[in-house]
N, C-alpha and C. Protein backbone atom coordinates (compact mmCIF):
# COMPACT_ATOMS: atom_id res chain seq x y z
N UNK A 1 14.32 28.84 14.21
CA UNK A 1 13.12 29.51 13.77
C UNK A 1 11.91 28.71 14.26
N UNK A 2 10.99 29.47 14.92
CA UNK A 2 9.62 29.11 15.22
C UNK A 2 9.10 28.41 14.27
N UNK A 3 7.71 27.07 14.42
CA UNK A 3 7.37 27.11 13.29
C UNK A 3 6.09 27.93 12.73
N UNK A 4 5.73 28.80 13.84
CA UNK A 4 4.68 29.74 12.85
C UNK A 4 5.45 30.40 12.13
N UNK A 5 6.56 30.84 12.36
CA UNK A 5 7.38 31.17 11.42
C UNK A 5 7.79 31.22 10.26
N UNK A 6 8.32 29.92 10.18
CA UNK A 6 8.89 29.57 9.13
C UNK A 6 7.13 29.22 8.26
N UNK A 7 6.52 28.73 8.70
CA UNK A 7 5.40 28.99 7.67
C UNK A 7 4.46 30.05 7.39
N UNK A 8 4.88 31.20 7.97
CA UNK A 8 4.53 32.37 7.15
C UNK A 8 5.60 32.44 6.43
N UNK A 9 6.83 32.43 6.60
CA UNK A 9 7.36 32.59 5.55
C UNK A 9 7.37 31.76 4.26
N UNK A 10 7.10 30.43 4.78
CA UNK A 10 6.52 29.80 3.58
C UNK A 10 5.12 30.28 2.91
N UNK A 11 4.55 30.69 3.25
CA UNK A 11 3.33 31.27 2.76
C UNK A 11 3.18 32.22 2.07
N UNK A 12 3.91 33.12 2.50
CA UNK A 12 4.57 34.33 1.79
C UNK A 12 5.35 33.95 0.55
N UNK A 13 6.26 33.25 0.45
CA UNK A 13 6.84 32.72 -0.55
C UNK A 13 5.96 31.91 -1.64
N UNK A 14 5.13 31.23 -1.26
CA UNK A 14 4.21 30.23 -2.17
C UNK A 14 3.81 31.66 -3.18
N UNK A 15 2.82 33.07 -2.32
CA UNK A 15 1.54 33.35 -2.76
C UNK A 15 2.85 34.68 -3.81
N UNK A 16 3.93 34.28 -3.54
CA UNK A 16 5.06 35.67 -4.57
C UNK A 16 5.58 34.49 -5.79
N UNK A 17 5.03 32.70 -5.17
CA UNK A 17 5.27 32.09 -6.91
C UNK A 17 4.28 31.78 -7.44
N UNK A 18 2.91 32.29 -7.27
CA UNK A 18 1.63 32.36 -7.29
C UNK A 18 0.83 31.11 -7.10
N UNK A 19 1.05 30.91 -6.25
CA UNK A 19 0.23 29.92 -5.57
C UNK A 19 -1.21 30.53 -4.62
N UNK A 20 -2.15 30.41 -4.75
CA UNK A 20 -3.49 30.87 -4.02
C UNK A 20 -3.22 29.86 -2.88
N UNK A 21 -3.29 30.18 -1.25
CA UNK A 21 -3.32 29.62 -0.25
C UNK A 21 -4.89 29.46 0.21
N UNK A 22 -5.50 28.84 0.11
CA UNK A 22 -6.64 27.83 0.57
C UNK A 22 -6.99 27.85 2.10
N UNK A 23 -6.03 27.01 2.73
CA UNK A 23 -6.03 26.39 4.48
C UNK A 23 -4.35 26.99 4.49
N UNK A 24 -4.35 27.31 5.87
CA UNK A 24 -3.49 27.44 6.72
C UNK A 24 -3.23 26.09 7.83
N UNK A 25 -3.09 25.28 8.47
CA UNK A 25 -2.87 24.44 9.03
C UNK A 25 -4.39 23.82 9.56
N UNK A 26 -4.12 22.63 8.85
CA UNK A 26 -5.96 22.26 8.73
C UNK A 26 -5.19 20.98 9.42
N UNK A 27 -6.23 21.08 10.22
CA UNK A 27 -5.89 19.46 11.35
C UNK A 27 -7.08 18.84 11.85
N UNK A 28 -6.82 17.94 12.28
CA UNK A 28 -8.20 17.38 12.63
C UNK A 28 -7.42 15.96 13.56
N UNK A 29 -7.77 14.74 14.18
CA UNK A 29 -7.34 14.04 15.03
C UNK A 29 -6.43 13.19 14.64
N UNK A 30 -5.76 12.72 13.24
CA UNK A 30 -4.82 12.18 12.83
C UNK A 30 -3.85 12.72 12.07
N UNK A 31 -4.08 14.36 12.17
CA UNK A 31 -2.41 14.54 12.18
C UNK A 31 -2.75 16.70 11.21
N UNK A 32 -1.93 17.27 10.83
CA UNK A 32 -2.30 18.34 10.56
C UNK A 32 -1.68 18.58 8.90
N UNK A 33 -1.93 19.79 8.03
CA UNK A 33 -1.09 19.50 7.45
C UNK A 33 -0.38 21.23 7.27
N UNK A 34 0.26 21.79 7.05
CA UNK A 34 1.20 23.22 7.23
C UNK A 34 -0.29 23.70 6.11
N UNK A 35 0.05 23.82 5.05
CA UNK A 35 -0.34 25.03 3.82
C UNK A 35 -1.25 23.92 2.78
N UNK A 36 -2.18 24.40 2.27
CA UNK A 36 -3.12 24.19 1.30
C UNK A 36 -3.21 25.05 0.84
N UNK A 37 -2.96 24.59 -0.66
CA UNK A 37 -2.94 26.18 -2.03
C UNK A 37 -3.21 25.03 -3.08
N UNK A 38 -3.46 26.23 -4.18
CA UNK A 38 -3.68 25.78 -5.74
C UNK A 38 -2.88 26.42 -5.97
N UNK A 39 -2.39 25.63 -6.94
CA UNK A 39 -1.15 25.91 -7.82
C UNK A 39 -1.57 25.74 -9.56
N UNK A 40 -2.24 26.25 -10.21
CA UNK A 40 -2.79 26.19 -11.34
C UNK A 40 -4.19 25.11 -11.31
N UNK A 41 -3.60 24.28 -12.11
CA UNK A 41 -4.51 22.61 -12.12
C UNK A 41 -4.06 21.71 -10.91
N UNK A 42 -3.52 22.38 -9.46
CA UNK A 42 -3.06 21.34 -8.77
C UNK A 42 -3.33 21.86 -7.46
N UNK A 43 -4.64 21.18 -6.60
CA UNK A 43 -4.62 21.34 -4.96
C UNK A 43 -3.08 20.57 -4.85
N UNK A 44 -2.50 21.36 -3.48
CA UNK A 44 -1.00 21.45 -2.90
C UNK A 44 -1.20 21.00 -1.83
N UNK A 45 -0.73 20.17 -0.99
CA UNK A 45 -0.63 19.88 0.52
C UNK A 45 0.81 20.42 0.56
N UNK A 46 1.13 21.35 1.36
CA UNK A 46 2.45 21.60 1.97
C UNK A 46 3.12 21.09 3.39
N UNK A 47 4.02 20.69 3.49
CA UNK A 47 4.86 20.38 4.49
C UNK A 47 5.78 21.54 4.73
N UNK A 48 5.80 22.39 6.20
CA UNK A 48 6.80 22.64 5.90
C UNK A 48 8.01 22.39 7.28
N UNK A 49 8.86 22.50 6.79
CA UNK A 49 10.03 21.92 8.05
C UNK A 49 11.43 22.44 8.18
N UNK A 50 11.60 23.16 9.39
CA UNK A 50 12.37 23.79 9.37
C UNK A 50 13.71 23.92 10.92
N UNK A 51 14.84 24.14 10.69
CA UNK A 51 15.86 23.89 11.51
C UNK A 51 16.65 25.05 11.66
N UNK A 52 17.01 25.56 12.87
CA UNK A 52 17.95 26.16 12.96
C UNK A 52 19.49 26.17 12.51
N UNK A 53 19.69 25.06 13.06
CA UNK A 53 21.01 24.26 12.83
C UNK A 53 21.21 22.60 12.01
N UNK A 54 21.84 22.57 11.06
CA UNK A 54 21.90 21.17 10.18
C UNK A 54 22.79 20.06 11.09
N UNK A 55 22.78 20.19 12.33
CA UNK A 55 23.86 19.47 12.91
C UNK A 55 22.78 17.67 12.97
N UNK A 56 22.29 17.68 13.05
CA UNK A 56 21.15 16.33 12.91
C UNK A 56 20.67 16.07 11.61
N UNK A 57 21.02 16.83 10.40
CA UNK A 57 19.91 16.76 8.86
C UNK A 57 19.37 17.96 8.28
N UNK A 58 19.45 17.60 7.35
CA UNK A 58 18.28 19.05 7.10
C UNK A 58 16.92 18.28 7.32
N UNK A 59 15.93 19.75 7.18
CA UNK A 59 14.58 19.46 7.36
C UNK A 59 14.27 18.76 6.95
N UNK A 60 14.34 18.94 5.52
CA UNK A 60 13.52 18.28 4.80
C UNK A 60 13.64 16.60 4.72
N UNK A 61 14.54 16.04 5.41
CA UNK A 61 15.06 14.64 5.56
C UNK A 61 14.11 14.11 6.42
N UNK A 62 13.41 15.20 7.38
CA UNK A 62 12.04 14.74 8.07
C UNK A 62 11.17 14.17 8.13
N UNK A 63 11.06 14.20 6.47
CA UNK A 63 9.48 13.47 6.10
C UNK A 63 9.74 12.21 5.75
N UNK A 64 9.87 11.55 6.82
CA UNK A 64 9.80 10.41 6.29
C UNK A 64 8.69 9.65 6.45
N UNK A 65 8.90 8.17 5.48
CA UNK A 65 7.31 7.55 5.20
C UNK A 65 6.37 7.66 6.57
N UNK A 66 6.54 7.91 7.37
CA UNK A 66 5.59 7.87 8.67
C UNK A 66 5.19 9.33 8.49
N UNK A 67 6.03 10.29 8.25
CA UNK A 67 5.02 11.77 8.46
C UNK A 67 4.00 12.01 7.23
N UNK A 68 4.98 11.15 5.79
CA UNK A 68 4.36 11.14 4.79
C UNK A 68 2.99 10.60 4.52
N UNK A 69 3.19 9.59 5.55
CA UNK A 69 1.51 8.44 5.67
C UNK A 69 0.51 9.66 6.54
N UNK A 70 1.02 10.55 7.66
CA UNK A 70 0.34 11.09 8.15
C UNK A 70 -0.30 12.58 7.44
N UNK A 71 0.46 12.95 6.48
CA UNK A 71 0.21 13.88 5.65
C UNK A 71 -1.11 13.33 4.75
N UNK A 72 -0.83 11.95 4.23
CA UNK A 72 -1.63 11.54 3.10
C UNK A 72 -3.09 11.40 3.69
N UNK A 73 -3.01 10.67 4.88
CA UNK A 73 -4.40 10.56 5.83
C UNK A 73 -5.09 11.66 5.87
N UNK A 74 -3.81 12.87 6.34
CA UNK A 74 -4.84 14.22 6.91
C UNK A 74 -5.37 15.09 5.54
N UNK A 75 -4.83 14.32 3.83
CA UNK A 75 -5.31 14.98 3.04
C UNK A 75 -6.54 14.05 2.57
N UNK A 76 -6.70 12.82 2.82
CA UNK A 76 -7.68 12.13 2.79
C UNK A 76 -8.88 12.61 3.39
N UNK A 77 -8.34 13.37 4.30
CA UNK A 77 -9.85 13.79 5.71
C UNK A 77 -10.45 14.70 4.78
N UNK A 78 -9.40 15.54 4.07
CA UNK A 78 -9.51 17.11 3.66
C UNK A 78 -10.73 17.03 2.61
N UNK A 79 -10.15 16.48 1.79
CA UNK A 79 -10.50 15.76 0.41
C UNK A 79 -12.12 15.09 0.53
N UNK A 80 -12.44 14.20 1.57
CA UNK A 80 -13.42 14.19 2.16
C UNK A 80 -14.67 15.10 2.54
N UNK A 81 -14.23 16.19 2.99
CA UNK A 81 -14.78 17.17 3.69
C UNK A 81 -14.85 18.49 2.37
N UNK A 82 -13.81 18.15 0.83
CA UNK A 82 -13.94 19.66 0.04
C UNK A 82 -13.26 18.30 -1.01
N UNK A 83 -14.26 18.06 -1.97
CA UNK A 83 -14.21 17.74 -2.94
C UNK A 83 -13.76 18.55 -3.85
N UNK A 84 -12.22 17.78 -4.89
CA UNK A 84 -12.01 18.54 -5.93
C UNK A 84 -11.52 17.75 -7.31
N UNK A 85 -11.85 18.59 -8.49
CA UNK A 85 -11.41 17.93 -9.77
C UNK A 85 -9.84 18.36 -9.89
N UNK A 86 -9.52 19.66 -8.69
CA UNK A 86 -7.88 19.49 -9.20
C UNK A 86 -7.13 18.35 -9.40
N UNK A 87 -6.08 17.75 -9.91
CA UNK A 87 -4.70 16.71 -9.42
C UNK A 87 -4.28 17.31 -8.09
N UNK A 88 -3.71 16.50 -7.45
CA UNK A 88 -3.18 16.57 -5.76
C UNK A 88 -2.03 16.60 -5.88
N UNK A 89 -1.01 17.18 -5.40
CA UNK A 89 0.12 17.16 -5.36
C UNK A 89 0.97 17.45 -3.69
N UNK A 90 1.96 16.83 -3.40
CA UNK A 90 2.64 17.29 -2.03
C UNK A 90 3.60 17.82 -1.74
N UNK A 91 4.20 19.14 -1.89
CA UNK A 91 4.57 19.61 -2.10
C UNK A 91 6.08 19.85 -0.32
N UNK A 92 7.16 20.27 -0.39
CA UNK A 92 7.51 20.20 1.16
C UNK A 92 8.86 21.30 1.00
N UNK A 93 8.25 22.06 1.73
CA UNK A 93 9.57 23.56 1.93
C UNK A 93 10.11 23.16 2.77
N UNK A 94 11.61 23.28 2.68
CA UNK A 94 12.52 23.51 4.18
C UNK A 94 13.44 25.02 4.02
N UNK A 95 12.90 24.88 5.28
CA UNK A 95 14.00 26.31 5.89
C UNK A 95 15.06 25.94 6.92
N UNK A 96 16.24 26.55 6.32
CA UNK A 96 17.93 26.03 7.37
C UNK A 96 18.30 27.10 6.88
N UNK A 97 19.68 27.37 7.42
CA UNK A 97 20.83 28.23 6.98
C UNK A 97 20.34 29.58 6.16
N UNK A 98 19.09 30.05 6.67
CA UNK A 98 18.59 31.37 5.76
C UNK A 98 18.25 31.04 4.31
N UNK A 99 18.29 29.39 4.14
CA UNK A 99 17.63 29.22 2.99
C UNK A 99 16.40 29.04 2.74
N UNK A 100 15.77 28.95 1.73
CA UNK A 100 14.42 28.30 1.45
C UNK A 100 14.23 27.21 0.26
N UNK A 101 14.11 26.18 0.62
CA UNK A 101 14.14 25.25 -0.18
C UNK A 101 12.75 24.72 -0.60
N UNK A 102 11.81 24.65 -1.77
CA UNK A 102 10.66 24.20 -2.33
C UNK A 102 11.15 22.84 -3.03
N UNK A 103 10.21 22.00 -2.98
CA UNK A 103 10.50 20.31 -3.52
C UNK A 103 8.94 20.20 -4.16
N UNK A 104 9.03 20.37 -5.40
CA UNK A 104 7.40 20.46 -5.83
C UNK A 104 7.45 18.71 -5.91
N UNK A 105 6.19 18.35 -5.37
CA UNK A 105 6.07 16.66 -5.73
C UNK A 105 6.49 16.00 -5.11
N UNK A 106 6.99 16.23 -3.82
CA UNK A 106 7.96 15.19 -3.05
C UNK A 106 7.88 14.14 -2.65
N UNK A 107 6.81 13.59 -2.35
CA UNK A 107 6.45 12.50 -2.67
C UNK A 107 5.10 12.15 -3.25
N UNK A 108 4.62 10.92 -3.55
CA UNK A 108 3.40 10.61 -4.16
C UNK A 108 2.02 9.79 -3.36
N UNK A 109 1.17 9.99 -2.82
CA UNK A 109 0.25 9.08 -2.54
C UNK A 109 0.64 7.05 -2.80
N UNK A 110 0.67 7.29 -4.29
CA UNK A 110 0.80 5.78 -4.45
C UNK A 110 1.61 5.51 -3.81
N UNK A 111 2.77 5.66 -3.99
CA UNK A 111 3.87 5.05 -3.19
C UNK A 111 3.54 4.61 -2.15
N UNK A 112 3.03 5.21 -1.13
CA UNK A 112 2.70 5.45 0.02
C UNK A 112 1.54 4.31 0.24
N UNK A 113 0.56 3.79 -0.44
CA UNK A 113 -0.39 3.01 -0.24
C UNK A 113 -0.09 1.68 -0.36
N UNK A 114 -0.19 0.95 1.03
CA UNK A 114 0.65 -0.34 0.47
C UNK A 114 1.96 -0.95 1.52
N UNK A 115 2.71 0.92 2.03
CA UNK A 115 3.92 0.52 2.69
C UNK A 115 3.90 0.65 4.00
N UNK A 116 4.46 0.02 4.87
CA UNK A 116 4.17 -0.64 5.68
C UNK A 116 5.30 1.14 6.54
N UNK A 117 4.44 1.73 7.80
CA UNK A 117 5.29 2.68 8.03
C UNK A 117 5.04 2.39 9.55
């Protein structure tokens, strides 16, 4: 699956668990991020990542601390540029095997500040 693809279909899926979509792939020179939504009391950064075939991992095994550092940066830019009182959250869909997998929270900022990627 393409990935405009798979993130309309993630998109589609967010706005049927009512999530309001915000940005569509907001990028800027250190890196992009898939989906920006509110999710009640919570701006969302979405990841999303997706595979045809699990013969290497699933997707979602993708994010690791290096895409995660690059996610956190490009929500730093965001955040910068559209100030908010929501909580932040990072949220990361994978699509494989005709599934759809949502990971609300998948990882955290803190964590992330500090580690060496």
């Amino acid at each position: 699956m393409r990935g405009e693809d798979a993130e309309r279909l993630a998109r589609d899926f967010l706005r049927q668990q009512g999530y309001e979509i915000i940005a569509e792939r907001y990028r800027w020179r250190g890196g992009e991020i898939d989906l920006i939504a509110r999710d009640g009391n919570f701006l969302v950064f979405v990841e999303v990542r997706s595979r045809s075939r699990e013969l290497f991992g699933l997707p979602e095994e993708t994010v690791n601390p290096r895409k995660q550092h690059k996610i956190l940066l490009t929500a730093q830019h965001y955040l910068a540029r559209h100030p908010t009182d929501l909580h932040i959250r990072f949220d990361v869909i994978a699509l494989s095997g005709g599934q759809l997998r949502l990971y609300k929270d998948a990882f955290r900022a803190d964590k992330l500040i500090g580690e060496e990627v």
